[in-house]
C-alpha atoms as a PDB file:
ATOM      1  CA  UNK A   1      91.265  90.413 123.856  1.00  0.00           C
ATOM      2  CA  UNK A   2      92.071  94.097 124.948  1.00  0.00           C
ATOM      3  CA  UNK A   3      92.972  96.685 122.797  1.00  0.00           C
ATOM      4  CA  UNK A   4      96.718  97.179 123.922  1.00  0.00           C
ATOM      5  CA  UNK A   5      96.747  93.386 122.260  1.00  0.00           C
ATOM      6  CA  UNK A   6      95.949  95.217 118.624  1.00  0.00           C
ATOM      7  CA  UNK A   7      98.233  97.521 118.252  1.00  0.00           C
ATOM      8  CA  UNK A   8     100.968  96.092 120.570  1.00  0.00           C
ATOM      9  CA  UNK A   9     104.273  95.523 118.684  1.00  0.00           C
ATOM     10  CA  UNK A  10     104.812  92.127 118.115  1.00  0.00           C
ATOM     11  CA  UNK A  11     108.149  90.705 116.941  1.00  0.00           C
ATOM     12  CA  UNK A  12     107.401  88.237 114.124  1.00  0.00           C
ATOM     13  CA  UNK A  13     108.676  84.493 114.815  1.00  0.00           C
ATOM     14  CA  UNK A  14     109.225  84.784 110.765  1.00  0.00           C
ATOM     15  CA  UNK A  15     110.719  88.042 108.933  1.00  0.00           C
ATOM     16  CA  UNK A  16     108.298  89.688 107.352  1.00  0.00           C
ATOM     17  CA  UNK A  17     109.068  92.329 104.383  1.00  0.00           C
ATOM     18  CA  UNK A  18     106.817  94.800 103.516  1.00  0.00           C
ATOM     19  CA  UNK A  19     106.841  96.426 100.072  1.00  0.00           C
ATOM     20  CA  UNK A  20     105.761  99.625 100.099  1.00  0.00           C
ATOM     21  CA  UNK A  21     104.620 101.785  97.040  1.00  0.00           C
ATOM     22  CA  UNK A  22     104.995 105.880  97.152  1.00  0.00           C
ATOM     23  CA  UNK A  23     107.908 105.768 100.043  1.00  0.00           C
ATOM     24  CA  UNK A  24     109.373 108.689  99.310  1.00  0.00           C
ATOM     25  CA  UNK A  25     107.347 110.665 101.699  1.00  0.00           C
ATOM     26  CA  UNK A  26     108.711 112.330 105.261  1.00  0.00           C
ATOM     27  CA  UNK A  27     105.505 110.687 106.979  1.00  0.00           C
ATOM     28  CA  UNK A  28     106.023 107.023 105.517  1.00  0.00           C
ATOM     29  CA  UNK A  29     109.911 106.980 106.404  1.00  0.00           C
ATOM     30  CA  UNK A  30     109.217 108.249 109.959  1.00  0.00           C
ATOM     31  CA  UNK A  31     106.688 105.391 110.079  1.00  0.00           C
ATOM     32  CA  UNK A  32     109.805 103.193 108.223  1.00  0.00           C
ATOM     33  CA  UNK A  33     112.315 104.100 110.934  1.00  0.00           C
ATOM     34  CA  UNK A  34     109.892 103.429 113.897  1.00  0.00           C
ATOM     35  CA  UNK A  35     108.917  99.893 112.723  1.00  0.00           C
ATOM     36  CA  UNK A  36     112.835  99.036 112.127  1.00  0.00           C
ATOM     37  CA  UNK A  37     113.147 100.105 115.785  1.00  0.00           C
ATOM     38  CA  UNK A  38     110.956  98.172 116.909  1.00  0.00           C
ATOM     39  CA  UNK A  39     112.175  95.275 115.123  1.00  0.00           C
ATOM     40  CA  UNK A  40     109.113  93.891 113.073  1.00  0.00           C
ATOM     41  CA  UNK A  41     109.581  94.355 109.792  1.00  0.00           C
ATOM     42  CA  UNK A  42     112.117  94.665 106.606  1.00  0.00           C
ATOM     43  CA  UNK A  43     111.066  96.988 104.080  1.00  0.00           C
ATOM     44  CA  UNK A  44     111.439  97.437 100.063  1.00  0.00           C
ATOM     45  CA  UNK A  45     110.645 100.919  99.601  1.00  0.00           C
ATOM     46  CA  UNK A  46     109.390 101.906  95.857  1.00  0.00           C
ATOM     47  CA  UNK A  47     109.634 105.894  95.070  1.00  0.00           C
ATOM     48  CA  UNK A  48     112.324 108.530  94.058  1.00  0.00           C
ATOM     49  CA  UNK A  49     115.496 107.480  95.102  1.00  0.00           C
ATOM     50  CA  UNK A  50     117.338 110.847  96.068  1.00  0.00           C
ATOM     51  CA  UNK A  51     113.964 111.176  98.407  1.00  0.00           C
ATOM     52  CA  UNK A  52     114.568 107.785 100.298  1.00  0.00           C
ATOM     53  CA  UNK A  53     117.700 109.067 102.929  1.00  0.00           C
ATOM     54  CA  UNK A  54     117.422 105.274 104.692  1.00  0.00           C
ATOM     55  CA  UNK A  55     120.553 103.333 105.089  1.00  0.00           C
ATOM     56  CA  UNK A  56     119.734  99.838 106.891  1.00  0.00           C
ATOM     57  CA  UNK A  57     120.543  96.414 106.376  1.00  0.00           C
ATOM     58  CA  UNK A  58     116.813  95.650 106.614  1.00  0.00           C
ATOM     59  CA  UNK A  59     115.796  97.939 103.662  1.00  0.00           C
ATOM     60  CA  UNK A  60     116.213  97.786  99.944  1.00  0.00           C
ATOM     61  CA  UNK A  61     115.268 100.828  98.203  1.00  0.00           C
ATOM     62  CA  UNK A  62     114.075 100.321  94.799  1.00  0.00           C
ATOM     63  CA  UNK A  63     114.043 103.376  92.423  1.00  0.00           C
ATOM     64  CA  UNK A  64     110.791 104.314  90.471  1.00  0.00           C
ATOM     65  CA  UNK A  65     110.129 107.359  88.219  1.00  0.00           C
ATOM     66  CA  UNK A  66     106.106 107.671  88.661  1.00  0.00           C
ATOM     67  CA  UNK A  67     103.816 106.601  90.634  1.00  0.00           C
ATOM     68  CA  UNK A  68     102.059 104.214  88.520  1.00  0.00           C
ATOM     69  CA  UNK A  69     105.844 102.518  88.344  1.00  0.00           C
ATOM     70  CA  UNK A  70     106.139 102.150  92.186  1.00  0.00           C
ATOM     71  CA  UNK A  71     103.118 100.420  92.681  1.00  0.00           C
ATOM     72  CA  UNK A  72     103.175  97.928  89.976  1.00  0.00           C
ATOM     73  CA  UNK A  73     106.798  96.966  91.147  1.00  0.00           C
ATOM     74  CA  UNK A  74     105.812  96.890  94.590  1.00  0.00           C
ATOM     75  CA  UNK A  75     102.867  94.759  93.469  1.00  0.00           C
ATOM     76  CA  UNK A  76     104.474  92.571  91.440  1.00  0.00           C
ATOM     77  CA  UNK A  77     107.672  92.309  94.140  1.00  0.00           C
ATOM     78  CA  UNK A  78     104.591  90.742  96.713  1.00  0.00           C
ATOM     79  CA  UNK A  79     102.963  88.312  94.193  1.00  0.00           C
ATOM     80  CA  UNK A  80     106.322  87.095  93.298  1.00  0.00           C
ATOM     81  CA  UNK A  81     106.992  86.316  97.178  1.00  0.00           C
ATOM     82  CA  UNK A  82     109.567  89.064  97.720  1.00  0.00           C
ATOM     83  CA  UNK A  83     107.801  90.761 100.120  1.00  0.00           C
ATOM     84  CA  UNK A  84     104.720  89.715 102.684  1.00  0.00           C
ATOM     85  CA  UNK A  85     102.494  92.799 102.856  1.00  0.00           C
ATOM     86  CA  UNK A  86     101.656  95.628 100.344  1.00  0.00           C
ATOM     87  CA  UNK A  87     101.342  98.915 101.768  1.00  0.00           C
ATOM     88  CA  UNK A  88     100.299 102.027  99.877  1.00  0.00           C
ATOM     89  CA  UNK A  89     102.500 105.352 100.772  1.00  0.00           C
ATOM     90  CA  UNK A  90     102.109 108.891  99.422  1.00  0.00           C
ATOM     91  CA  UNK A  91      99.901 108.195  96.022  1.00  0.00           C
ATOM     92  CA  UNK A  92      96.034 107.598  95.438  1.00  0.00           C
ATOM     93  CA  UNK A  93      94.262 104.759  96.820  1.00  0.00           C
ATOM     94  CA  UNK A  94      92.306 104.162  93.268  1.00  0.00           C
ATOM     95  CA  UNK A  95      95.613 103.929  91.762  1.00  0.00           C
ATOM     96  CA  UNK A  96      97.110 100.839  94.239  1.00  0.00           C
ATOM     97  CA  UNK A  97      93.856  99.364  94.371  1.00  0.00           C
ATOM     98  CA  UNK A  98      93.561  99.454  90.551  1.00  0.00           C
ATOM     99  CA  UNK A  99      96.671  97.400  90.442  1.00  0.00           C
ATOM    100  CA  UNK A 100      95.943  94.508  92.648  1.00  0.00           C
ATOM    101  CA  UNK A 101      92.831  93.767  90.945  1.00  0.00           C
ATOM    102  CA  UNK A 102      94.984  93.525  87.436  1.00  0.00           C
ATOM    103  CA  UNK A 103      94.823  89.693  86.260  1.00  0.00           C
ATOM    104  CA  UNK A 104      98.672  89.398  85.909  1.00  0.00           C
ATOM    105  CA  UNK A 105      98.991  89.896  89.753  1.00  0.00           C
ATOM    106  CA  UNK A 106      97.109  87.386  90.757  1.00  0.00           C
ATOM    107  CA  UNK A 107      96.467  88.862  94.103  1.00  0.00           C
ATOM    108  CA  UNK A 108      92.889  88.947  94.092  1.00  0.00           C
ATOM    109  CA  UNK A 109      91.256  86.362  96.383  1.00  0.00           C
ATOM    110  CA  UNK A 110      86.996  87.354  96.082  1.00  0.00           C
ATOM    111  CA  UNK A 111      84.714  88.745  94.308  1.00  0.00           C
ATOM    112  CA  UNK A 112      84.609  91.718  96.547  1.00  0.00           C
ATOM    113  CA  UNK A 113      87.631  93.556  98.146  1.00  0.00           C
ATOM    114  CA  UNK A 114      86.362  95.663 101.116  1.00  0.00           C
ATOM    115  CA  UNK A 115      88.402  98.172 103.669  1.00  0.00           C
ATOM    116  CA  UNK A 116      88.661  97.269 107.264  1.00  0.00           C
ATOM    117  CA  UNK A 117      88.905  99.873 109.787  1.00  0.00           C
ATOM    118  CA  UNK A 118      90.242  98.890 113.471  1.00  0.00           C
ATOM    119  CA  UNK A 119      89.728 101.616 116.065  1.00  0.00           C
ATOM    120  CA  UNK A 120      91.078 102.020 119.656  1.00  0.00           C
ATOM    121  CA  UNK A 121      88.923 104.138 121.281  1.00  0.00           C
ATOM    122  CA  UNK A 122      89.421 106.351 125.022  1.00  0.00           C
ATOM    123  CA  UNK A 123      85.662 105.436 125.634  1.00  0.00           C
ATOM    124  CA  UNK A 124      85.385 102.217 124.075  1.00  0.00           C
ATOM    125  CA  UNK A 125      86.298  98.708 125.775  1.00  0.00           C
ATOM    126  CA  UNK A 126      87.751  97.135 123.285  1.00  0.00           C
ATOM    127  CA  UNK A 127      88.547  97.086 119.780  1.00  0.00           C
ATOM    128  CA  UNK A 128      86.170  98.713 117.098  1.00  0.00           C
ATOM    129  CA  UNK A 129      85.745  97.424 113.554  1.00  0.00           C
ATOM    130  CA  UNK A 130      84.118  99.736 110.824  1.00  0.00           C
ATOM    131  CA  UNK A 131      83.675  98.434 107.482  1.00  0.00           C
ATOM    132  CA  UNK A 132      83.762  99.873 104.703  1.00  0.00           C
ATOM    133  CA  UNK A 133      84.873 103.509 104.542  1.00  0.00           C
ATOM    134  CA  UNK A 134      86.944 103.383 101.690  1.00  0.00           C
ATOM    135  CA  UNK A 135      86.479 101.542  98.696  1.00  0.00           C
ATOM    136  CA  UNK A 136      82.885 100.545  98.209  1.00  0.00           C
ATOM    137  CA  UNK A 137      80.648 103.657  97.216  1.00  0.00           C
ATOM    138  CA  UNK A 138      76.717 102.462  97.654  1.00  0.00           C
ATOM    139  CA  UNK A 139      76.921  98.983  98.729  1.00  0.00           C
ATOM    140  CA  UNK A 140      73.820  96.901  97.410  1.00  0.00           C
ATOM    141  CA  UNK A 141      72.662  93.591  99.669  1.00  0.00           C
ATOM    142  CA  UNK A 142      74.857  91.204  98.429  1.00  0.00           C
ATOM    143  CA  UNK A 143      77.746  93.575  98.509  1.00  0.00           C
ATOM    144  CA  UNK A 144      77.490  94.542 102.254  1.00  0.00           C
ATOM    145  CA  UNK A 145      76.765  90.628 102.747  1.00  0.00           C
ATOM    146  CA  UNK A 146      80.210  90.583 101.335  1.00  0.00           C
ATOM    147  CA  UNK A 147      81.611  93.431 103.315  1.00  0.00           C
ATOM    148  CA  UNK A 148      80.187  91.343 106.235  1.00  0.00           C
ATOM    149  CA  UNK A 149      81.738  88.243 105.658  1.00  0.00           C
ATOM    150  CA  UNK A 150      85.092  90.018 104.913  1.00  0.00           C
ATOM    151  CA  UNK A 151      85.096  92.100 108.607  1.00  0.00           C
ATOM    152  CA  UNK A 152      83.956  88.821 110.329  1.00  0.00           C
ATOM    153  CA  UNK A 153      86.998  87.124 109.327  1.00  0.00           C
ATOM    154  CA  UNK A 154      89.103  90.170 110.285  1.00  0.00           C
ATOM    155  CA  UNK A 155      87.584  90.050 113.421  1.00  0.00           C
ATOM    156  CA  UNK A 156      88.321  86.042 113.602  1.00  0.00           C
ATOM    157  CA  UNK A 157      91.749  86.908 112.783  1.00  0.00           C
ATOM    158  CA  UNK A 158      92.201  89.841 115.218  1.00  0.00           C
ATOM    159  CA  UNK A 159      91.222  86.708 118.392  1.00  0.00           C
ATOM    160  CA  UNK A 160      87.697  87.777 118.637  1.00  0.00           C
ATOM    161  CA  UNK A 161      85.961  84.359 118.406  1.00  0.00           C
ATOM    162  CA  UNK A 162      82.020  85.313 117.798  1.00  0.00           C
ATOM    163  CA  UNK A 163      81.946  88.905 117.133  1.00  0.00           C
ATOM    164  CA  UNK A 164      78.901  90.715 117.535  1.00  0.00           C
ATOM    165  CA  UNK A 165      77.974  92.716 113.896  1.00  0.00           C
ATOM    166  CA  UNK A 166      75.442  95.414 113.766  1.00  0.00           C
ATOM    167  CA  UNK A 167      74.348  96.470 110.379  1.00  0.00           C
ATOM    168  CA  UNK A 168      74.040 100.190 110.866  1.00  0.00           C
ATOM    169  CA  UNK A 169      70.953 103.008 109.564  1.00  0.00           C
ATOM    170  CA  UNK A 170      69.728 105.755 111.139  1.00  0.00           C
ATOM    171  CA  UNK A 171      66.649 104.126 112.961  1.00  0.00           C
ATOM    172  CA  UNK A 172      66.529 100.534 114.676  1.00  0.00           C
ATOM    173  CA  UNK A 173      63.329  99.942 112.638  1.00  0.00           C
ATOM    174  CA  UNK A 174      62.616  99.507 109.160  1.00  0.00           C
ATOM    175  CA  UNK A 175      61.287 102.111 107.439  1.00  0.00           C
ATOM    176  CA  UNK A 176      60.503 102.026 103.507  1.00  0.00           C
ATOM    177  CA  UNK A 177      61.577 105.462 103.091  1.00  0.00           C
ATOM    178  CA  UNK A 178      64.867 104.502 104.431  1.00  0.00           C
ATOM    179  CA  UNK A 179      66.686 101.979 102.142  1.00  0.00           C
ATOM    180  CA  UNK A 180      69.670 101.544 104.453  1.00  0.00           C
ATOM    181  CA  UNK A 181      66.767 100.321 107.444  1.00  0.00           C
ATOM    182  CA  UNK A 182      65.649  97.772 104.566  1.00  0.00           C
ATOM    183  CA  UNK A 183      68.896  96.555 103.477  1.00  0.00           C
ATOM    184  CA  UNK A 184      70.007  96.546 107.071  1.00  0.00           C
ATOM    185  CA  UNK A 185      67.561  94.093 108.102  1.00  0.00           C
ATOM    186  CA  UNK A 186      67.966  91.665 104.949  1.00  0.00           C
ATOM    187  CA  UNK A 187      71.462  91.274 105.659  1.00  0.00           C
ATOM    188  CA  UNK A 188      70.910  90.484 108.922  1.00  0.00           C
ATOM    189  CA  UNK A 189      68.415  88.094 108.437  1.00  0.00           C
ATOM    190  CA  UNK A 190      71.167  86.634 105.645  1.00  0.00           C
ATOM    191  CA  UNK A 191      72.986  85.752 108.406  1.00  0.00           C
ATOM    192  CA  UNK A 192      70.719  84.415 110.697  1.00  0.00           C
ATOM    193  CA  UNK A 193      69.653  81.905 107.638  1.00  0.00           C
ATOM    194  CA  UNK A 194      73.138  81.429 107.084  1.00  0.00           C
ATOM    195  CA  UNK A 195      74.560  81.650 110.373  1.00  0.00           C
ATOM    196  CA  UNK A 196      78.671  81.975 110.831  1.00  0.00           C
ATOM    197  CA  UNK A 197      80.881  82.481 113.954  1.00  0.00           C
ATOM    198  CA  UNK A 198      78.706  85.525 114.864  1.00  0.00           C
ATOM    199  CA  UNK A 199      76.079  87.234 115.897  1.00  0.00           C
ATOM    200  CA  UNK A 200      74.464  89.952 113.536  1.00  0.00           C
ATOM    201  CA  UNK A 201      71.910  92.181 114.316  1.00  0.00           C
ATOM    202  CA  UNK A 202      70.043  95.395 111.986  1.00  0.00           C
ATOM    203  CA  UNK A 203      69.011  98.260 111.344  1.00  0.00           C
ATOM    204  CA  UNK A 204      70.631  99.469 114.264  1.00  0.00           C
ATOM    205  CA  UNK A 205      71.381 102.884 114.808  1.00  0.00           C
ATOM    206  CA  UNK A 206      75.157 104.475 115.932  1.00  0.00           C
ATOM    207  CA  UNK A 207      73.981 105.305 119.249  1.00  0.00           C
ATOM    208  CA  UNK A 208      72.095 101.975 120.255  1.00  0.00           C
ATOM    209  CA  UNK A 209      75.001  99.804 118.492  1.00  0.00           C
ATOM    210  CA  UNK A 210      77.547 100.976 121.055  1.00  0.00           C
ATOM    211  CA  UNK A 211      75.945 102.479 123.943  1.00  0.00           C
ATOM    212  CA  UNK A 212      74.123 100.207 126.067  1.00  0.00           C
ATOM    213  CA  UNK A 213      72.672 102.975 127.570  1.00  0.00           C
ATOM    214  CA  UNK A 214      71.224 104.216 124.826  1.00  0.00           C
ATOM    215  CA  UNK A 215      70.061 100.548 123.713  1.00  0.00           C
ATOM    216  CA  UNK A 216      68.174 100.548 127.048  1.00  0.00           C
ATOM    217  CA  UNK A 217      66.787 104.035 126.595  1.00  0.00           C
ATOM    218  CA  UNK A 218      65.320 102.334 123.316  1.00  0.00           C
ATOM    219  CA  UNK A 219      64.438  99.314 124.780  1.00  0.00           C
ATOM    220  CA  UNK A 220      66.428  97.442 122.727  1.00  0.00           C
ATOM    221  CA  UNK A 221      67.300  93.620 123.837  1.00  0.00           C
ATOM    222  CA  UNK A 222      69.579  92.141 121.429  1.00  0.00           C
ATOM    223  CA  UNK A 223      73.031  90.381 122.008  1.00  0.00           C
ATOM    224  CA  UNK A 224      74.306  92.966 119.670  1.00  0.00           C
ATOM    225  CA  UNK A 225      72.953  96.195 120.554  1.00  0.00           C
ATOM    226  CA  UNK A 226      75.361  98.694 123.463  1.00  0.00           C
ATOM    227  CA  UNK A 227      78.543  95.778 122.647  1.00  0.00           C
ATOM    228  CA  UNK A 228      78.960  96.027 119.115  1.00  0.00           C
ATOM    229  CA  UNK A 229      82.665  94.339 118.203  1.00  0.00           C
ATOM    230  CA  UNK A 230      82.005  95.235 114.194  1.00  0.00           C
ATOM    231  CA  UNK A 231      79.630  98.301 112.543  1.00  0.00           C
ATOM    232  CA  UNK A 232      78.973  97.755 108.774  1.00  0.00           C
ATOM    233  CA  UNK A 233      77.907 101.481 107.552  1.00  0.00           C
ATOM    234  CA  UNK A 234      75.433 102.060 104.641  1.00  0.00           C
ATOM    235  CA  UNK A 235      77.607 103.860 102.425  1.00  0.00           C
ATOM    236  CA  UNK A 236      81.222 105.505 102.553  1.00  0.00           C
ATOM    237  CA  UNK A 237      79.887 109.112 103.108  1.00  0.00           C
ATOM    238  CA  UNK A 238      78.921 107.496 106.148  1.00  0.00           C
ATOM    239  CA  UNK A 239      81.845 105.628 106.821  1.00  0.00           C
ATOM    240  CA  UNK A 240      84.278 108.372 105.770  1.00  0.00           C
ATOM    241  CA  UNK A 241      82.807 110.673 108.036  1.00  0.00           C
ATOM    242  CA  UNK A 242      82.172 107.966 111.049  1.00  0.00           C
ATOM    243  CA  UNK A 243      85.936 107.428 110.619  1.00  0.00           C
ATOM    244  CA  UNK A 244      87.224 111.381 110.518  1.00  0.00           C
ATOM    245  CA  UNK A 245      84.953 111.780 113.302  1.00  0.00           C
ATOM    246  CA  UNK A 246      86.271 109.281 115.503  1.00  0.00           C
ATOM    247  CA  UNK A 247      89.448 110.556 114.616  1.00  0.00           C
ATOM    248  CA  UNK A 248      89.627 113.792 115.173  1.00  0.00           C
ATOM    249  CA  UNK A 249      86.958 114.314 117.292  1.00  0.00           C
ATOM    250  CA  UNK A 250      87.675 111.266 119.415  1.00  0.00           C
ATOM    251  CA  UNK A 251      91.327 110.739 119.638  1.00  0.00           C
ATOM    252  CA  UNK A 252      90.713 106.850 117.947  1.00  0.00           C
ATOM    253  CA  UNK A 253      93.995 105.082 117.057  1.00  0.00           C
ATOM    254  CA  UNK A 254      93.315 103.418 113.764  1.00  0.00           C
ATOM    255  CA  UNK A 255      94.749 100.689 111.522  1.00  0.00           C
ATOM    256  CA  UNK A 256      93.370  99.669 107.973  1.00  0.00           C
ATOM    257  CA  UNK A 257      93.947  96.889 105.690  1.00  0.00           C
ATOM    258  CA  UNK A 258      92.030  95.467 102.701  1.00  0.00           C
ATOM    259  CA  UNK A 259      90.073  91.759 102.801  1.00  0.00           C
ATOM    260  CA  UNK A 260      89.577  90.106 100.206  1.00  0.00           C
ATOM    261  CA  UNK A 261      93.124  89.665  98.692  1.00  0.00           C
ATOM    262  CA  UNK A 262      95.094  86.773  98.486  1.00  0.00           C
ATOM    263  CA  UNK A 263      97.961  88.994 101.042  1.00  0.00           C
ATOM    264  CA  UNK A 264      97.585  91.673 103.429  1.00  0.00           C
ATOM    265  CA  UNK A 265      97.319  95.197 101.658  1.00  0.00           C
ATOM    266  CA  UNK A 266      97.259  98.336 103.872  1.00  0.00           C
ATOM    267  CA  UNK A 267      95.784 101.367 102.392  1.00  0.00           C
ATOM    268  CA  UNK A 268      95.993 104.532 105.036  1.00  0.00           C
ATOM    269  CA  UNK A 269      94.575 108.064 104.482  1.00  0.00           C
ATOM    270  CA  UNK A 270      97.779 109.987 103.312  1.00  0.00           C
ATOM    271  CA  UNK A 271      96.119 112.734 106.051  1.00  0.00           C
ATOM    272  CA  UNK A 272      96.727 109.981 108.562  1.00  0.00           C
ATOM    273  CA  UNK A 273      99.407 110.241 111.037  1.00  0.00           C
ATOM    274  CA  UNK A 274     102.727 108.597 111.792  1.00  0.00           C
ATOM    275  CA  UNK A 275     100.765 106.705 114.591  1.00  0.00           C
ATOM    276  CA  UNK A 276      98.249 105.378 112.755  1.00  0.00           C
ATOM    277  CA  UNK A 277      99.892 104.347 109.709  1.00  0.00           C
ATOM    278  CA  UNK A 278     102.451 102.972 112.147  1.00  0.00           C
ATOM    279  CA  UNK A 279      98.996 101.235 113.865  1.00  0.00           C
ATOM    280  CA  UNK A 280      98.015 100.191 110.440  1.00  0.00           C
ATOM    281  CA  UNK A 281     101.214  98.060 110.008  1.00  0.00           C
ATOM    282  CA  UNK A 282     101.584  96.747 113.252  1.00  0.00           C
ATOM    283  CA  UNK A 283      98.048  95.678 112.921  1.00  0.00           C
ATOM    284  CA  UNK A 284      98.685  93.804 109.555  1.00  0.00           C
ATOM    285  CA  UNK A 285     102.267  92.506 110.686  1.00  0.00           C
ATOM    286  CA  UNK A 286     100.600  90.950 113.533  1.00  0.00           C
ATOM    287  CA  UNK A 287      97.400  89.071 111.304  1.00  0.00           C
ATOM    288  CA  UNK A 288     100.137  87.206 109.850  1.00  0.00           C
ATOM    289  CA  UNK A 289      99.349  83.172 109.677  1.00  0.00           C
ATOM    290  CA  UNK A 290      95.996  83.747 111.644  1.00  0.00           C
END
């Protein structure tokens, strides 16, 4: 799989209708406008009316007088089979993410619901996965076993048959004084009892996880270590930063969705840009049936 493959438009065989909740937002219509272009989507936009200026066959703009408003409609439009995908637009993540796990939805699909991150990076290979940098706070062990799971089947989904995981800490050993090095190397040893379609390897540190160089400086032999198709981080400071970092300090394209849900749900920064909410979508449009 390369990474033109991720974020490559990709006409759906089936329409697909995305319902998304906050539209009325410059950035989220310019995102609107591009998809329709490009042919991959309808929408059903949920927000303030006199700020949705769209005209098209392909979109139905539904007016909503708060935010709260927008995304229960918008929620309830995708659980009744109206639309495909959820996306969240120009209002708080806690608020859309407090709405799918309400009972009456019925959208919730495990235990755990867990934010995917896929990056294109200039000095990566091929496609990056970073889970989770949004949702879950201080993951315990069975929690980033869950995370796990969730980004393996992303992965699956995404054509990348046995993806290689590394459970990341600061140090490639464990080290009581570290918790993350301790939890690191439970999980992976969870996996290795348990084994799925991958291979998953920890504590691992940034560097060694994605620089084979640096895995060799270590001495570091694992299948996993300098190739890493997945990186599950310790906690979200860590993943919020890794993410702005690779961001802005990297020029990474970037698409997010939610796992765990019964149908796709992409949640975006609201500092992200046109691209990647645009990258986001495509993303989602195109893990579809897989």
């Amino acid at each position: 799989m390369t990474i033109k493959s991720v974020f490559d438009p990709v006409v759906p065989n089936e329409k697909v209708t995305i319902a998304i909740a906050g539209a009325d937002d410059p950035i989220i219509l310019e995102v609107v406008e591009q998809a329709l272009e490009l042919g991959i989507a309808d929408f059903m936009l949920f927000g303030r009316e006199e700020l949705i200026p769209i005209t098209s066959p392909n979109v139905q703009v539904i007016a909503t007088i708060s935010d709260q408003q927008a995304v229960e409609q918008a929620a309830r439009a995708v659980a009744e089979k109206k639309a495909d995908i959820l996306m969240k637009g120009n209002l708080p993540t806690a608020l859309i993410l407090k709405t799918i796990l309400k009972k009456e939805f019925q959208l919730r699909d495990k235990e755990l619901l867990s934010h995917v991150s896929v990056f294109e990076l200039p000095a990566y290979d091929k496609p990056l996965i970073v889970s989770d940098v949004a949702m879950n706070i201080a993951p315990t062990e069975e929690e980033q076993i869950q995370i796990t799971h969730n980004a393996i089947e992303v992965a699956h989904k995404l054509g990348i048959k046995r993806p290689k995981v590394a459970i990341l800490s600061a140090v490639e050993k464990e080290n009581p004084k570290m918790k993350s090095s301790i939890q690191a190397a439970q999980v992976a040893a969870y996996f290795k009892a348990f084994p799925e379609d991958a291979t998953v390897e920890g504590p691992l540190a940034f560097d060694n996880a994605i620089s084979k160089a640096a895995a060799v400086h270590k001495n570091i032999t694992n299948e996993v270590a300098g190739d890493a198709d997945i990186l599950i981080v310790p906690s979200i400071e860590a993943g919020n930063i890794l993410y702005k970092s690779l961001v802005y300090f990297a020029g990474a394209r970037v698409g997010g969705i939610i796992a765990g849900v019964k149908v796709p749900v992409i949640i975006a920064s609201r500092s992200d840009s046109v691209d990647n909410k645009l990258a986001s979508l495509i993303l989602t449009v195109g893990m579809i049936g897989k």
